[in-house]
C-alpha atoms as a PDB file:
ATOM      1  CA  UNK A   1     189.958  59.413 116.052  1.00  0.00           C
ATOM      2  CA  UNK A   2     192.338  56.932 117.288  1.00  0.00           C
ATOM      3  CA  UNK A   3     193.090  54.207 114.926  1.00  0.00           C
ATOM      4  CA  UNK A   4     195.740  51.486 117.039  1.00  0.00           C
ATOM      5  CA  UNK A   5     197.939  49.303 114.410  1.00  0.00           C
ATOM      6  CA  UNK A   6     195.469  46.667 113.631  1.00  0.00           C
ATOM      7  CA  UNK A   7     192.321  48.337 113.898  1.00  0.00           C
ATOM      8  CA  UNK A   8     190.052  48.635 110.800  1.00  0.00           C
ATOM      9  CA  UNK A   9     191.235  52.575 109.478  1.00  0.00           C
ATOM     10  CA  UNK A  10     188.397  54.256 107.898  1.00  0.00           C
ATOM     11  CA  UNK A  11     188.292  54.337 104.511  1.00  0.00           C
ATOM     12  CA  UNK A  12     186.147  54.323 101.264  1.00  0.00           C
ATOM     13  CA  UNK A  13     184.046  51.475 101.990  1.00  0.00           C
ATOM     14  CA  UNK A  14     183.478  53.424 105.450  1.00  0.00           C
ATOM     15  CA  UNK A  15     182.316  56.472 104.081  1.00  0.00           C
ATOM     16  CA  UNK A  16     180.114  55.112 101.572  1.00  0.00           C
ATOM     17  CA  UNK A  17     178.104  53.515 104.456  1.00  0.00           C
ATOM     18  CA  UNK A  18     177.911  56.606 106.258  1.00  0.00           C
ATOM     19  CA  UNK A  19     176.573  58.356 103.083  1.00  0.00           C
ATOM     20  CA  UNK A  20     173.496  55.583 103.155  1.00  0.00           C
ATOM     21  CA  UNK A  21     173.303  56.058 107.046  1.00  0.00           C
ATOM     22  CA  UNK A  22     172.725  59.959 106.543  1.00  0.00           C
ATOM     23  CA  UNK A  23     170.439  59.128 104.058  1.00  0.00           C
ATOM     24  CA  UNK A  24     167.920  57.206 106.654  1.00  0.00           C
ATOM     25  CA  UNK A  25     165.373  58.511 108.730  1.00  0.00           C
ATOM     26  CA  UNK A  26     166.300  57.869 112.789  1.00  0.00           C
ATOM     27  CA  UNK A  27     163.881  58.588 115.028  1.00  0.00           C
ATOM     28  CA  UNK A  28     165.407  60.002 118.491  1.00  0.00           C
ATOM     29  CA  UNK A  29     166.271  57.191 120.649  1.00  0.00           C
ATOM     30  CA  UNK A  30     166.554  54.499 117.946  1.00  0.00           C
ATOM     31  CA  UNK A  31     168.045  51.870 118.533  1.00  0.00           C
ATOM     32  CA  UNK A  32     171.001  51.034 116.380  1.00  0.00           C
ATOM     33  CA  UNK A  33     173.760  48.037 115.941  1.00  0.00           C
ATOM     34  CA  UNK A  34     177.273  48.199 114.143  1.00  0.00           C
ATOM     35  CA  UNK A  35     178.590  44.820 113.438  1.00  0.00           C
ATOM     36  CA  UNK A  36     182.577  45.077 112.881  1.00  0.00           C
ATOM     37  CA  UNK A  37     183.071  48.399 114.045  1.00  0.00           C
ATOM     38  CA  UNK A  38     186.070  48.748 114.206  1.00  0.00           C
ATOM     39  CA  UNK A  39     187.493  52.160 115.538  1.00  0.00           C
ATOM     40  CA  UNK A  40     183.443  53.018 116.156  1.00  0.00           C
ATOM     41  CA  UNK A  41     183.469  55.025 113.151  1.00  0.00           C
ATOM     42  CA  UNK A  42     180.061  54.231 112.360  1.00  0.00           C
ATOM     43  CA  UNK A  43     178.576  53.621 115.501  1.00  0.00           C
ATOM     44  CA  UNK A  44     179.356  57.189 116.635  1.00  0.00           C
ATOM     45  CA  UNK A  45     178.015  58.639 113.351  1.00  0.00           C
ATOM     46  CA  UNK A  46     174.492  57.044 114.553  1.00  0.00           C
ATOM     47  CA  UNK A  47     175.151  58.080 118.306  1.00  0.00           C
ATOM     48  CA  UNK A  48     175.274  61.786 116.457  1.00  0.00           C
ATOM     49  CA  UNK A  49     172.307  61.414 115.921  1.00  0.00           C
ATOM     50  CA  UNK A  50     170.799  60.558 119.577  1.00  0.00           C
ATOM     51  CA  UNK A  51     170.690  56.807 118.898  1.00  0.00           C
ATOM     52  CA  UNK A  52     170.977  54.470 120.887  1.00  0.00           C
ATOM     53  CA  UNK A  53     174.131  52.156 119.606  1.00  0.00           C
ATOM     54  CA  UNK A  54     175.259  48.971 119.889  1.00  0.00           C
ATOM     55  CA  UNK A  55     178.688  48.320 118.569  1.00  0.00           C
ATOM     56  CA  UNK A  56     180.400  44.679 118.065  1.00  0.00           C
ATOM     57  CA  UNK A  57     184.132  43.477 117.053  1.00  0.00           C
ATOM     58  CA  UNK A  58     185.276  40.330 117.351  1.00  0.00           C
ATOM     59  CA  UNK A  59     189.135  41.935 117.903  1.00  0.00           C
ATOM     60  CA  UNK A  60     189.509  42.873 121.175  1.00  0.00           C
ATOM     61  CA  UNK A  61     192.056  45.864 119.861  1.00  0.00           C
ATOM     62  CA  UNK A  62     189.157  46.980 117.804  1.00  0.00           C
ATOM     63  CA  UNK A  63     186.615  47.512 120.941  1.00  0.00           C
ATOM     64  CA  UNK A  64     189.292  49.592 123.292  1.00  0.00           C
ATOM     65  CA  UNK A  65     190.134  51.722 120.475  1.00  0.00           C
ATOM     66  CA  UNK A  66     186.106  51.949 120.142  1.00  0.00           C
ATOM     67  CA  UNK A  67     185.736  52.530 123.344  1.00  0.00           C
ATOM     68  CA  UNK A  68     188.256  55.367 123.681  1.00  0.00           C
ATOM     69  CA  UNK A  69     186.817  57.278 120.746  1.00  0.00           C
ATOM     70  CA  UNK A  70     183.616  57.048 122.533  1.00  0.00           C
ATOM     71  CA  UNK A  71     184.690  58.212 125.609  1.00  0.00           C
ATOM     72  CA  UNK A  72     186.965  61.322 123.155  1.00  0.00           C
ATOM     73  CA  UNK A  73     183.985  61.838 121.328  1.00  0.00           C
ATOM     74  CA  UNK A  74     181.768  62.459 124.847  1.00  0.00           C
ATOM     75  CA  UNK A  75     179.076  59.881 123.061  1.00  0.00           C
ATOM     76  CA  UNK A  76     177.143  56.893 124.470  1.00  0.00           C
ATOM     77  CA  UNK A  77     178.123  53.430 123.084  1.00  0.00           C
ATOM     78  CA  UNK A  78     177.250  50.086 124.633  1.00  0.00           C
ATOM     79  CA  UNK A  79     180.338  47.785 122.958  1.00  0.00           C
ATOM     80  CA  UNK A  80     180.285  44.656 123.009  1.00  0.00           C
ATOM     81  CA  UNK A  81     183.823  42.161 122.147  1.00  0.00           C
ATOM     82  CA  UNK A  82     182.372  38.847 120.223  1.00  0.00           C
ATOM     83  CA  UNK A  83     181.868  37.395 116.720  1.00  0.00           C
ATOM     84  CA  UNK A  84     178.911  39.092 114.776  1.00  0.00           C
ATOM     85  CA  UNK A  85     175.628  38.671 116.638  1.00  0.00           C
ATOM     86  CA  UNK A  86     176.441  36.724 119.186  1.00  0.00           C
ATOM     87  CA  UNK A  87     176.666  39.343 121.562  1.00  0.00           C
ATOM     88  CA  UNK A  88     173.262  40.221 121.270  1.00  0.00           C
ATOM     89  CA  UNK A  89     171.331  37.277 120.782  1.00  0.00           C
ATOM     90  CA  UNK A  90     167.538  38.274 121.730  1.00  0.00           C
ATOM     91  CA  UNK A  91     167.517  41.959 121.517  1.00  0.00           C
ATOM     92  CA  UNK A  92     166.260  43.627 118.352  1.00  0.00           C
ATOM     93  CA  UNK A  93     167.101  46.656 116.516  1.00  0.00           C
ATOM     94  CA  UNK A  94     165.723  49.416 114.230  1.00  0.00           C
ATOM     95  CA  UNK A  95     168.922  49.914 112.141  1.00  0.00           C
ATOM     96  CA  UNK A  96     171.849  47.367 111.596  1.00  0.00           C
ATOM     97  CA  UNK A  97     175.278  48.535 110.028  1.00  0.00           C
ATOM     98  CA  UNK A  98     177.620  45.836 108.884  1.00  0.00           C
ATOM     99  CA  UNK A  99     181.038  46.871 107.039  1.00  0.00           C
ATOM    100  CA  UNK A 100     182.567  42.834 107.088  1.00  0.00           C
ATOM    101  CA  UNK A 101     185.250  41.466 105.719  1.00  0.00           C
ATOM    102  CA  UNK A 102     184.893  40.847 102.052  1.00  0.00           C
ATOM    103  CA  UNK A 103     187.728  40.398 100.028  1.00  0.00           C
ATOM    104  CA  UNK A 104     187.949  37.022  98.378  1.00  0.00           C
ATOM    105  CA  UNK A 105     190.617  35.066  99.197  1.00  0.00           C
ATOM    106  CA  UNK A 106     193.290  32.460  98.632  1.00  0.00           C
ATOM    107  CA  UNK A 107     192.239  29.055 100.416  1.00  0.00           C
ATOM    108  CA  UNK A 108     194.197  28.405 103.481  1.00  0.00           C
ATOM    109  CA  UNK A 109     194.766  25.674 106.113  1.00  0.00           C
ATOM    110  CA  UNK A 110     193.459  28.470 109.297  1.00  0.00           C
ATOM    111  CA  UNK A 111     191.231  31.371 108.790  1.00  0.00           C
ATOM    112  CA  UNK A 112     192.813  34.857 108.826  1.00  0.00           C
ATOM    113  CA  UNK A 113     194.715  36.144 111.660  1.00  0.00           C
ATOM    114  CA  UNK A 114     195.722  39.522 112.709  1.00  0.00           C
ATOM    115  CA  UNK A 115     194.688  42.691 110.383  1.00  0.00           C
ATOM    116  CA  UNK A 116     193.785  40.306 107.857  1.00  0.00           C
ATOM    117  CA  UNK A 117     190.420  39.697 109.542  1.00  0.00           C
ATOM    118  CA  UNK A 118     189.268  42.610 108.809  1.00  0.00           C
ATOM    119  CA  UNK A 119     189.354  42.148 105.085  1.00  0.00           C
ATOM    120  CA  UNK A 120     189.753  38.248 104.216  1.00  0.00           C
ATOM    121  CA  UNK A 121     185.953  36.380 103.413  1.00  0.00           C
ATOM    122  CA  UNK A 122     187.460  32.894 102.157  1.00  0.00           C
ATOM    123  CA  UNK A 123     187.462  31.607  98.406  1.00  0.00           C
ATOM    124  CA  UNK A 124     184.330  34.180  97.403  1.00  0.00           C
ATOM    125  CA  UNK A 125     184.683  36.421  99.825  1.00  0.00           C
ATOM    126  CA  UNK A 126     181.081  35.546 101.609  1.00  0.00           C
ATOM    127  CA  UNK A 127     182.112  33.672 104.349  1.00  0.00           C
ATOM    128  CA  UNK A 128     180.841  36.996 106.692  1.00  0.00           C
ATOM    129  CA  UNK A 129     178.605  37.963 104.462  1.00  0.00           C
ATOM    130  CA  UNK A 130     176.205  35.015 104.136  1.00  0.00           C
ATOM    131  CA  UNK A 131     176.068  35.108 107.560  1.00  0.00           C
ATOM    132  CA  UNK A 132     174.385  38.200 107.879  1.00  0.00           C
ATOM    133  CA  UNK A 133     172.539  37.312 105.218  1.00  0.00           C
ATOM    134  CA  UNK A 134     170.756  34.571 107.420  1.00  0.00           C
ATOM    135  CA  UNK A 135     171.009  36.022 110.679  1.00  0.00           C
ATOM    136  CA  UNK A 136     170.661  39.857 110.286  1.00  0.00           C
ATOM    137  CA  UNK A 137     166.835  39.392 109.403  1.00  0.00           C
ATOM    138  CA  UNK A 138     165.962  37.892 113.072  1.00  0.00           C
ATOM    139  CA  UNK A 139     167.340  40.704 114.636  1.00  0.00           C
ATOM    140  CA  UNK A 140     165.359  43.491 113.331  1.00  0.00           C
ATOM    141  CA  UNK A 141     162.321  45.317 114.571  1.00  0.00           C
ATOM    142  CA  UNK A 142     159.355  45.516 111.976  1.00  0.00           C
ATOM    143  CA  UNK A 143     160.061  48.653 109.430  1.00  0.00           C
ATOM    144  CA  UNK A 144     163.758  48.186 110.926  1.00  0.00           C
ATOM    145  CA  UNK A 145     166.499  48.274 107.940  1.00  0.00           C
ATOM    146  CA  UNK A 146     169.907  46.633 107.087  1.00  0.00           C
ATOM    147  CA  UNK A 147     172.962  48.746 105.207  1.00  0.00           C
ATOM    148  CA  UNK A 148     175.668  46.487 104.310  1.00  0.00           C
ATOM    149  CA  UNK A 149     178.656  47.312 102.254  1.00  0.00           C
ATOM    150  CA  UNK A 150     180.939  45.074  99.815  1.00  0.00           C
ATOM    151  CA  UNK A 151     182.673  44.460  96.847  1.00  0.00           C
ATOM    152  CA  UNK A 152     181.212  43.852  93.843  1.00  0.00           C
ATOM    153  CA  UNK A 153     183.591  41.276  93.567  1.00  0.00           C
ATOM    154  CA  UNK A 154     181.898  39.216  96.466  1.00  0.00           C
ATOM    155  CA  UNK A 155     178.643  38.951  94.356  1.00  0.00           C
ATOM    156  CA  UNK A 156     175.762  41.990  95.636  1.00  0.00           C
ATOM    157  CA  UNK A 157     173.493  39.861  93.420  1.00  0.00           C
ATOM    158  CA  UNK A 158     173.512  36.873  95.559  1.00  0.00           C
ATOM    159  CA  UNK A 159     173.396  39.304  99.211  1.00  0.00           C
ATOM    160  CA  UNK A 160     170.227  41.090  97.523  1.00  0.00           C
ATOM    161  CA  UNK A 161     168.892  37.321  96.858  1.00  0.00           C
ATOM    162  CA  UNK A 162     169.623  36.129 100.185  1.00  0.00           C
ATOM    163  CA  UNK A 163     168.022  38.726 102.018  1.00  0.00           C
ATOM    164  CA  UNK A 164     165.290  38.318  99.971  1.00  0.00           C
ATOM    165  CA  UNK A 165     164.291  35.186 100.561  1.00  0.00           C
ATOM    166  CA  UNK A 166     164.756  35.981 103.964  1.00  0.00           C
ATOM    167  CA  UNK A 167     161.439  37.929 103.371  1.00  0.00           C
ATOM    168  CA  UNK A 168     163.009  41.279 103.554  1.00  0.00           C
ATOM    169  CA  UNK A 169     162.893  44.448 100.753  1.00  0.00           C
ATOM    170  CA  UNK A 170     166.200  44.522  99.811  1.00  0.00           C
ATOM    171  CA  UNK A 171     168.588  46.404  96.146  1.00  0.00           C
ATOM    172  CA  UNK A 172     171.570  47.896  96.174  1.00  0.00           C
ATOM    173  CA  UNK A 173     170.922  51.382  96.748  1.00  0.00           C
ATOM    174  CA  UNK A 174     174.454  53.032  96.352  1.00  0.00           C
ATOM    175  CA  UNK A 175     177.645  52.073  94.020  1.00  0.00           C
ATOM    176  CA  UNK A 176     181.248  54.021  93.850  1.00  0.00           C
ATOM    177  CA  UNK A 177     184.112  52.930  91.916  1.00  0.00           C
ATOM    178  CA  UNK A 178     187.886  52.922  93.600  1.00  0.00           C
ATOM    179  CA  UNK A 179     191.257  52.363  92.528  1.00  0.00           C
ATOM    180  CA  UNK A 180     192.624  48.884  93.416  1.00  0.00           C
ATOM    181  CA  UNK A 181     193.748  48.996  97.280  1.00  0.00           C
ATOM    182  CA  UNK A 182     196.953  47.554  98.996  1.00  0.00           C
ATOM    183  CA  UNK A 183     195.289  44.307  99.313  1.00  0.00           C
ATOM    184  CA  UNK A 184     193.889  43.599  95.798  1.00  0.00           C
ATOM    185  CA  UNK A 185     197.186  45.148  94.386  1.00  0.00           C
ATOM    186  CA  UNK A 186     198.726  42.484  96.202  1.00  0.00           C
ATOM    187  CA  UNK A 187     196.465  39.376  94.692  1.00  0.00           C
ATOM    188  CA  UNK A 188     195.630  41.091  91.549  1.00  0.00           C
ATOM    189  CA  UNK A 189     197.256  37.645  89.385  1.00  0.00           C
ATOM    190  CA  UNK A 190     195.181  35.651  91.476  1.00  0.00           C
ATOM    191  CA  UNK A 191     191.781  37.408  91.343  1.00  0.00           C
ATOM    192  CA  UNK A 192     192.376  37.792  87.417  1.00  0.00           C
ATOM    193  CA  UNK A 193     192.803  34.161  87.246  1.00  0.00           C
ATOM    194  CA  UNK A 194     189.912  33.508  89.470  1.00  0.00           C
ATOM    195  CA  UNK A 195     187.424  35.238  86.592  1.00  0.00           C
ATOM    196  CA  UNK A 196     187.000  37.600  89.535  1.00  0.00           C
ATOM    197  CA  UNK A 197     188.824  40.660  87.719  1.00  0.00           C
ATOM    198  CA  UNK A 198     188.628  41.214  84.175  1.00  0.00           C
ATOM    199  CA  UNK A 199     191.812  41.621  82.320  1.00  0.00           C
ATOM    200  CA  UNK A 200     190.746  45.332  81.615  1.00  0.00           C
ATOM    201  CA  UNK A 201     189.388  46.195  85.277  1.00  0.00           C
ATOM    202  CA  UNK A 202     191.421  48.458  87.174  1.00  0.00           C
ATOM    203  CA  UNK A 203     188.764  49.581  89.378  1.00  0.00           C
ATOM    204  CA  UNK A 204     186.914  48.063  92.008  1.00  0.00           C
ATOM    205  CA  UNK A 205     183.239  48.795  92.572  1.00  0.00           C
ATOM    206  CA  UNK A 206     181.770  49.226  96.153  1.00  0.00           C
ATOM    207  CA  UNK A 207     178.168  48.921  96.785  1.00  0.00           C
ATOM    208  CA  UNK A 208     175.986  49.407  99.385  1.00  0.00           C
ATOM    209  CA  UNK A 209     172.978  46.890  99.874  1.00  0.00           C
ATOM    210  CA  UNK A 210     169.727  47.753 101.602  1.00  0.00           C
ATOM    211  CA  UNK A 211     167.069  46.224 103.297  1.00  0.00           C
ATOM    212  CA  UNK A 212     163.831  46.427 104.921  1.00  0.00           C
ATOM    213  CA  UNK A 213     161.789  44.061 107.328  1.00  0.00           C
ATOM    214  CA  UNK A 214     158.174  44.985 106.283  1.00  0.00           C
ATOM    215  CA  UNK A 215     156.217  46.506 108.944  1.00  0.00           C
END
């Protein structure tokens, strides 16, 4: 694949998506949406599978580089350049993939800029996240599903809760543990003091939360 400088790489978060992805049942021709894709990572594992795919990044960088591993990979993507769902506002889906931005953050005057959008999610790190939290439900079809991955650190309890009261199923359905990344290396004082990290953590914990529209 080609990954530009300041496209999302692939890495554990990615994979551990793709693991719960496998794991669902896709009928041919379903039709599926990736929400930060990125380099299309995601949205071409689902096209493997003769979906239909829908894939959305709010960096313009991030949809060419999607759109040239499409076009290498000889798959089908419709991709769209905008912020979350906005680009498809009205449609509905069987499947929605969503690998945000979720690492909590120091406070600062402007949002993120550059390669940092990709991973900064404000003071808790659910400034993405309870987003799709509130809008993600609307968009699927009956029986349709939600896989979202996160840190542990930006609170799976209160995603699982959200989406709940949404009225859809939802638990975390798959966890993996990780050493500490470039970017939590680099705030590690500040997440301790935050309560965020424990003074004997030296591993963050991934999840994977899933949900389920009832038919």
């Amino acid at each position: 694949m080609v990954i530009p400088p300041g496209v999302y790489a692939p890495q554990e978060d990615t994979d551990l998506l793709a693991g719960a992805l496998a794991d669902e049942p896709l009928p041919t021709g379903a039709e599926v949406l990736d929400v930060g894709t990125g380099s299309g990572a995601l949205a071409l594992a689902a096209a493997r599978r003769s979906a239909r795919v829908t894939a959305v990044d709010v960096s313009w960088r991030a949809v060419c580089a999607a759109r040239l591993n499409a076009r290498l990979s000889g798959l089908p993507l419709r991709i769209r350049h905008g912020n979350l769902f906005a680009p498809v506002r009205g449609q509905s889906f069987d499947l929605i993939l969503a690998n945000p931005p979720y690492v909590p953050a120091p406070a600062a005057e402007a949002g993120p800029r550059g390669p940092a959008r990709s991973w900064d999610a404000g003071h808790d790190g659910r400034s993405v996240l309870n987003r799709i939290c509130r809008e993600a439900p609307a968009l699927l079809r009956p029986g349709g599903v939600l896989l979202v991955v996160h840190s542990a650190l930006s609170g799976p309890g209160r995603t699982v809760d959200g989406l709940r009261e949404a009225g859809l199923k939802a638990a975390v359905t798959r966890r993996r543990r990780i050493p500490f990344g470039p970017v939590l290396h680099s705030r590690e004082p500040w997440l301790r003091a935050q309560g965020l990290l424990s003074a004997a953590q030296e591993k963050e914990e991934l999840v994977v939360v899933r949900a389920e529209l009832p038919v």
